[in-house]
Protein backbone atom coordinates (compact mmCIF):
# COMPACT_ATOMS: atom_id res chain seq x y z
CA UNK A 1 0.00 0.00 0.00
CA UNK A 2 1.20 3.26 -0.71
CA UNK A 3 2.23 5.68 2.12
CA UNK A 4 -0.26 7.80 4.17
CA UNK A 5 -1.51 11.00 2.91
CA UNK A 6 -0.98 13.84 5.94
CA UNK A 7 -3.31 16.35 6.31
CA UNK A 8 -1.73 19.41 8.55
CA UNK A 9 -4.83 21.56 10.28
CA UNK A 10 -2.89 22.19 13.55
CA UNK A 11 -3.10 25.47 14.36
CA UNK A 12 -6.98 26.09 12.68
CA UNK A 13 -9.92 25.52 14.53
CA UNK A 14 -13.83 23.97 13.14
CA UNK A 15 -14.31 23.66 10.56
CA UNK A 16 -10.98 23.72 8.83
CA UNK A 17 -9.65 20.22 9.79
CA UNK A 18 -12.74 18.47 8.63
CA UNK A 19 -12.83 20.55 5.68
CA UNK A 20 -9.15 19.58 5.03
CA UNK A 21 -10.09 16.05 5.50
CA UNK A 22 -12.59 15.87 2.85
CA UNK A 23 -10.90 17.74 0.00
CA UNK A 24 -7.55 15.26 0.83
CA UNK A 25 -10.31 12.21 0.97
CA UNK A 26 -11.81 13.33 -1.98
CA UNK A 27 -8.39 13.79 -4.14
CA UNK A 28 -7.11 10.23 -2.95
CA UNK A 29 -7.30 6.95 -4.72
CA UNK A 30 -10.02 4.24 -3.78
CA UNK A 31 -8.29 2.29 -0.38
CA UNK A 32 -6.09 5.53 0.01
CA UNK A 33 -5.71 6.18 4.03
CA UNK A 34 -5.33 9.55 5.17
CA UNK A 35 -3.76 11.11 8.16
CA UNK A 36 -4.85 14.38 9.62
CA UNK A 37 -3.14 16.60 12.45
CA UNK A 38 -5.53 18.81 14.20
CA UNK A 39 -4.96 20.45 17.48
CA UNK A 40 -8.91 21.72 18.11
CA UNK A 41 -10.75 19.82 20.88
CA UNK A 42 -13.70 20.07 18.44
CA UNK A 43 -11.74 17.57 16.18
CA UNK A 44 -12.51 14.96 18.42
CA UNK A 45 -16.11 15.10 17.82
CA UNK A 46 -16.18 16.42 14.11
CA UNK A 47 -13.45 14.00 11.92
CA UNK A 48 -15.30 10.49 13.56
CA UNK A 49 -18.89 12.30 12.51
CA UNK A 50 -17.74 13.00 9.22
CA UNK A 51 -15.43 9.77 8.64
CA UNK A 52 -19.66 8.10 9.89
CA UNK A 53 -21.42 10.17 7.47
CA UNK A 54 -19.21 10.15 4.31
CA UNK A 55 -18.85 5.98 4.22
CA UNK A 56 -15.26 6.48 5.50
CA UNK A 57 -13.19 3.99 8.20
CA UNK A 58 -11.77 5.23 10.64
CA UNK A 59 -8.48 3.08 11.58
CA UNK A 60 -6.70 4.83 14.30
CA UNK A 61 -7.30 7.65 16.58
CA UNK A 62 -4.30 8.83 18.98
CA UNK A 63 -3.30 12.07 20.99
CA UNK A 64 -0.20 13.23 22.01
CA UNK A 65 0.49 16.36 23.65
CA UNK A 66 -2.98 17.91 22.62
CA UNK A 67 -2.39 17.12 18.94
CA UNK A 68 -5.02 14.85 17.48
CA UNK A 69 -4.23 11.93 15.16
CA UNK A 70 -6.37 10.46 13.19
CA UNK A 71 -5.66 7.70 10.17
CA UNK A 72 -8.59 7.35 7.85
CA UNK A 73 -9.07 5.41 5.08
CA UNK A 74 -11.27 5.67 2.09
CA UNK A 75 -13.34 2.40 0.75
CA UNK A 76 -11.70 0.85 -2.42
């Protein structure tokens, strides 16, 4: 599989990550996972509603000194 895709929205708060997110999502091959950095609290709630809503998986979800990771990946 081809390496991650990072998405970089530290530093921007709702909705940029998510918006971020879906453009990157939307650019990637089928099976393509993506990685997004976000440092808003909101992120915690927003990326797994709109990785729900939009069909995608979400494969890992991790937090290290208030910087959000998450890895999604988009359906082949």
């Amino acid at each position: 599989m081809a390496s991650e895709i990072i998405v970089d929205a530290r530093g921007h708060h709702c909705p940029v990550p998510t918006l971020r997110l879906r453009r990157a999502l939307e650019d990637a091959a089928p099976g393509a996972q993506v990685r997004l950095y976000a440092d808003d609290p909101m992120a915690r709630i927003d990326v797994p509603h709109f990785a729900a809503q939009g069909g995608f998986e979400v494969v890992e979800r991790a937090e290290d000194g208030g910087v959000l990771s998450f890895l999604i990946r988009k359906p082949a």
